[in-house]
N, C-alpha and C. Protein backbone atom coordinates (compact mmCIF):
# COMPACT_ATOMS: atom_id res chain seq x y z
N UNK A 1 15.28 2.29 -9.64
CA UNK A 1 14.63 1.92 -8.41
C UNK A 1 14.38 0.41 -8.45
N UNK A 2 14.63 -0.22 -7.14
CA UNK A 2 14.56 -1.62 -7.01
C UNK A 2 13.33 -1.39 -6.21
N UNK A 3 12.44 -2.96 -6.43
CA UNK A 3 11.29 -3.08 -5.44
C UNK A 3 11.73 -4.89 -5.81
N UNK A 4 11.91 -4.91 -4.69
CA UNK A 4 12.82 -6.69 -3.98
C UNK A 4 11.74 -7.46 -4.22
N UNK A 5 10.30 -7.03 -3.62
CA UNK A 5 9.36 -8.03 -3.57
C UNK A 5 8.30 -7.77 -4.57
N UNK A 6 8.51 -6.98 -5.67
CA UNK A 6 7.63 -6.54 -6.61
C UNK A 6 7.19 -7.58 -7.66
N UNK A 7 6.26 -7.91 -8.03
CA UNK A 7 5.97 -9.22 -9.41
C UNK A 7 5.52 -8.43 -10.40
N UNK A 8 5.74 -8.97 -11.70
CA UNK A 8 5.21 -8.36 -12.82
C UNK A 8 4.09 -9.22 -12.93
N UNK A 9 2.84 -8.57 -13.37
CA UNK A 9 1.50 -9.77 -13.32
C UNK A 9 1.18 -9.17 -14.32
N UNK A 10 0.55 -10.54 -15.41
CA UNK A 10 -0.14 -9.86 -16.95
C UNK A 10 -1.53 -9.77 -16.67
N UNK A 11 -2.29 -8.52 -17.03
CA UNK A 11 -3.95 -8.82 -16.98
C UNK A 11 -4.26 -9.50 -17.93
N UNK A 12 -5.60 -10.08 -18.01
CA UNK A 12 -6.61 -11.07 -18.62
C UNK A 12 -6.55 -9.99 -19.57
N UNK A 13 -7.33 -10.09 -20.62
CA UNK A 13 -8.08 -9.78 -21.28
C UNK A 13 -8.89 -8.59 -21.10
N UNK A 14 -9.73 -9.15 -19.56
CA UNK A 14 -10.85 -7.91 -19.40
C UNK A 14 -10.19 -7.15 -18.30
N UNK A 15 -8.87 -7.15 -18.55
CA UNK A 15 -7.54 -6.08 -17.54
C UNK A 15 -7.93 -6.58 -16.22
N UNK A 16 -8.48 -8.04 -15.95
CA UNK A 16 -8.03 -8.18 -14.37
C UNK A 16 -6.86 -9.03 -14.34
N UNK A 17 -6.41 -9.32 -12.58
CA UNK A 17 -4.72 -9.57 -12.45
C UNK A 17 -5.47 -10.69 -11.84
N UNK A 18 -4.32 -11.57 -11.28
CA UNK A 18 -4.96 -12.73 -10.10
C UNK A 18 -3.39 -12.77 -9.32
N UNK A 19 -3.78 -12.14 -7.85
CA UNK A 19 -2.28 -12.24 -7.31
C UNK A 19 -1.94 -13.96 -6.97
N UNK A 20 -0.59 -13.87 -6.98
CA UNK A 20 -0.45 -15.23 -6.46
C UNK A 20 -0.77 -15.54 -4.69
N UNK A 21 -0.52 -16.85 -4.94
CA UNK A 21 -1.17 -17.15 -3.34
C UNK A 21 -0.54 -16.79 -2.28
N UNK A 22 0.54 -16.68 -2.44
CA UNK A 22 1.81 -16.26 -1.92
C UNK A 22 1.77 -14.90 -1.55
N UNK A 23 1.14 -13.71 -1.88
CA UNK A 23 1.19 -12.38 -1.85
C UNK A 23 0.21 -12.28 -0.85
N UNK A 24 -1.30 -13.04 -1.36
CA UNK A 24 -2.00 -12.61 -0.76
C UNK A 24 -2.31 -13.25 0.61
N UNK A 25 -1.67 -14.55 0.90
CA UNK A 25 -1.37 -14.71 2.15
C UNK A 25 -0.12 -14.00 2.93
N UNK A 26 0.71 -13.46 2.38
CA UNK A 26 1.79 -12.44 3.30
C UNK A 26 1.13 -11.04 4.24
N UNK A 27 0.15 -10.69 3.05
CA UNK A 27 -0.55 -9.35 2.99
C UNK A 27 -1.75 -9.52 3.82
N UNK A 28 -2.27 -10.97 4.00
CA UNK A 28 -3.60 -10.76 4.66
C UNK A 28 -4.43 -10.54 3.94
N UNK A 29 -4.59 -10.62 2.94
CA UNK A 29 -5.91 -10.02 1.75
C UNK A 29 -6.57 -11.18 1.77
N UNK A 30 -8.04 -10.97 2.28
CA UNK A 30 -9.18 -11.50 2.06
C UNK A 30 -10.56 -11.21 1.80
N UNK A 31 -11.02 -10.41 2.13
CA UNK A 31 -12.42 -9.67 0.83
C UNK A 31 -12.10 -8.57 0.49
N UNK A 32 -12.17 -7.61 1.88
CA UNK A 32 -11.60 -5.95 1.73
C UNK A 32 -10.38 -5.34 1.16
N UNK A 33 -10.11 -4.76 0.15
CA UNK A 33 -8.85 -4.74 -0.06
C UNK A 33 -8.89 -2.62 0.01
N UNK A 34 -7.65 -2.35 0.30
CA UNK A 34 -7.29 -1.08 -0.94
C UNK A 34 -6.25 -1.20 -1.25
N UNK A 35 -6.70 -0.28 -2.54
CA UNK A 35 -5.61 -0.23 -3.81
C UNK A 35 -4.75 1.43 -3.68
N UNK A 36 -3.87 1.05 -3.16
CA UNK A 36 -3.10 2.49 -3.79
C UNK A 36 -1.89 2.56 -4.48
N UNK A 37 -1.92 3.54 -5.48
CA UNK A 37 -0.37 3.61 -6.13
C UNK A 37 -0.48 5.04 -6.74
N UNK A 38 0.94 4.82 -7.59
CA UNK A 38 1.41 6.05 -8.37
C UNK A 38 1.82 5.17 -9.80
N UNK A 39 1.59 6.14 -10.78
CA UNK A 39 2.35 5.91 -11.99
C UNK A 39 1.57 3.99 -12.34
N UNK A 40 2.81 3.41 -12.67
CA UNK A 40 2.84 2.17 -13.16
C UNK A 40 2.78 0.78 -12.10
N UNK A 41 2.51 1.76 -10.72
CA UNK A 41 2.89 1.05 -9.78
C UNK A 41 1.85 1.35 -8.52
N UNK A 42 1.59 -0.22 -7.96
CA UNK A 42 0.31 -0.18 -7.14
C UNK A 42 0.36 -1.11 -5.93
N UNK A 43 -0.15 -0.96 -4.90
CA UNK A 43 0.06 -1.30 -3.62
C UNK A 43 -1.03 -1.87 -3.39
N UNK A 44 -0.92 -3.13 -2.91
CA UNK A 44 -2.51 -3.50 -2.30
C UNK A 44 -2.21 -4.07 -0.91
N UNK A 45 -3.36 -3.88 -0.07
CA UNK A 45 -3.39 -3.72 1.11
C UNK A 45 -4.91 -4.04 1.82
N UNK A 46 -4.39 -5.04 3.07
CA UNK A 46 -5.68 -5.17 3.94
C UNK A 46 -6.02 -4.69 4.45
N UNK A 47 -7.22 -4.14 4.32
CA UNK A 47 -8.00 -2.54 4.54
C UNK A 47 -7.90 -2.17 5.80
N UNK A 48 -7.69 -3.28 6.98
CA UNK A 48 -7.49 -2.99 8.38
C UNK A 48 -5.58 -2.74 8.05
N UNK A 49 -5.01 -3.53 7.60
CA UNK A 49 -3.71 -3.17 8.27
C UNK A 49 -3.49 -1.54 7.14
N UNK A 50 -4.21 -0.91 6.78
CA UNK A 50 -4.54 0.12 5.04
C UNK A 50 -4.91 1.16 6.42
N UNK A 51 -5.79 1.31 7.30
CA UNK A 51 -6.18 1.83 8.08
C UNK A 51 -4.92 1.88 9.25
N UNK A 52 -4.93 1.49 9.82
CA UNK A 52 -3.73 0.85 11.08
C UNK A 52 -2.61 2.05 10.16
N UNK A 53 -1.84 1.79 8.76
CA UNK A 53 -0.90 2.05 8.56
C UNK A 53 -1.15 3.78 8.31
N UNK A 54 -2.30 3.96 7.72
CA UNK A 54 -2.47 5.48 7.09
C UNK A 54 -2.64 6.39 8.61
N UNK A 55 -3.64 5.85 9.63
CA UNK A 55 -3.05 6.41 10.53
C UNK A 55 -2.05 7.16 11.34
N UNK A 56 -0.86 5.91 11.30
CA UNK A 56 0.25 6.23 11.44
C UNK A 56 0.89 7.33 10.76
N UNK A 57 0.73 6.94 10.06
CA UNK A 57 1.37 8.41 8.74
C UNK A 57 0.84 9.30 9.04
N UNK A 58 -0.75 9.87 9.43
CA UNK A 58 -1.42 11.00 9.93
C UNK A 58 -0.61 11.92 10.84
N UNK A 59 -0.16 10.42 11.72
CA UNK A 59 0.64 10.82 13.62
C UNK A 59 1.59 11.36 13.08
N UNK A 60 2.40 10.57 12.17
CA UNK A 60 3.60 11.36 11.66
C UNK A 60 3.84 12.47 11.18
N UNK A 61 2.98 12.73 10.19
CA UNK A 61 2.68 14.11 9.46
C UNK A 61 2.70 15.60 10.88
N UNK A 62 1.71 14.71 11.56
CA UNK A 62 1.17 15.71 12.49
C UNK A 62 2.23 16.32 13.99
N UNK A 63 3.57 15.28 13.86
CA UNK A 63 4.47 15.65 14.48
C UNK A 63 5.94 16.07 13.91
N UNK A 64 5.71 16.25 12.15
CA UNK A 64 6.71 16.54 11.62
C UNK A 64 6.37 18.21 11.60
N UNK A 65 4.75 18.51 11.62
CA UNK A 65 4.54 19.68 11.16
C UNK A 65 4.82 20.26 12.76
N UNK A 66 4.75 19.86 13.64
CA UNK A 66 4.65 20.64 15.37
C UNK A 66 6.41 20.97 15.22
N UNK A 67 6.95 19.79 14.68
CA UNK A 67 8.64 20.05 15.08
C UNK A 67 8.91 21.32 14.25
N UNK A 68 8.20 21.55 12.95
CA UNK A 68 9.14 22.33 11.97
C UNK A 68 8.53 23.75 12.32
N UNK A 69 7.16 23.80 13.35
CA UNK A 69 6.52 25.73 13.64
C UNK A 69 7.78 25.43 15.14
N UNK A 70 7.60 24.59 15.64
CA UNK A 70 9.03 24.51 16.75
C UNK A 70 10.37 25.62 16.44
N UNK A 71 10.96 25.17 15.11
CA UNK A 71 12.09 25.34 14.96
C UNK A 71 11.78 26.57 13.51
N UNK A 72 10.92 27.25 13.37
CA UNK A 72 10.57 28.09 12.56
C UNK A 72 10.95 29.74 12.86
């Protein structure tokens, strides 16, 4: 698996990261953050566009499940 825009970042010592400036101005990250991931691998996100996006996915979920009692 490729991830194009993925960075490897070393933690400190006391296991914190410091994103570069670059990330966190693409992303919008400025106080609020969430963190989500799997495994070895983690997503961070501005809690409004974190909201905005999980939403979406809700809508989606919620019209994948109407299509599939549809065609059941």
């Amino acid at each position: 698996m490729n991830f194009a825009a993925a960075y490897t970042i070393e933690a400190d010592k006391q296991g914190r990261v410091l994103l570069p400036a670059s990330l966190r101005s693409y992303a919008q990250i400025d106080e609020e953050v969430v963190i989500a991931g799997m495994g070895n691998f983690l997503e961070i996100w501005n809690k409004e566009a974190w909201l905005e996006e999980s939403a979406s996915l809700d809508d989606d979920a919620s019209l994948i499940a109407e299509i599939s009692e549809e065609h059941s």
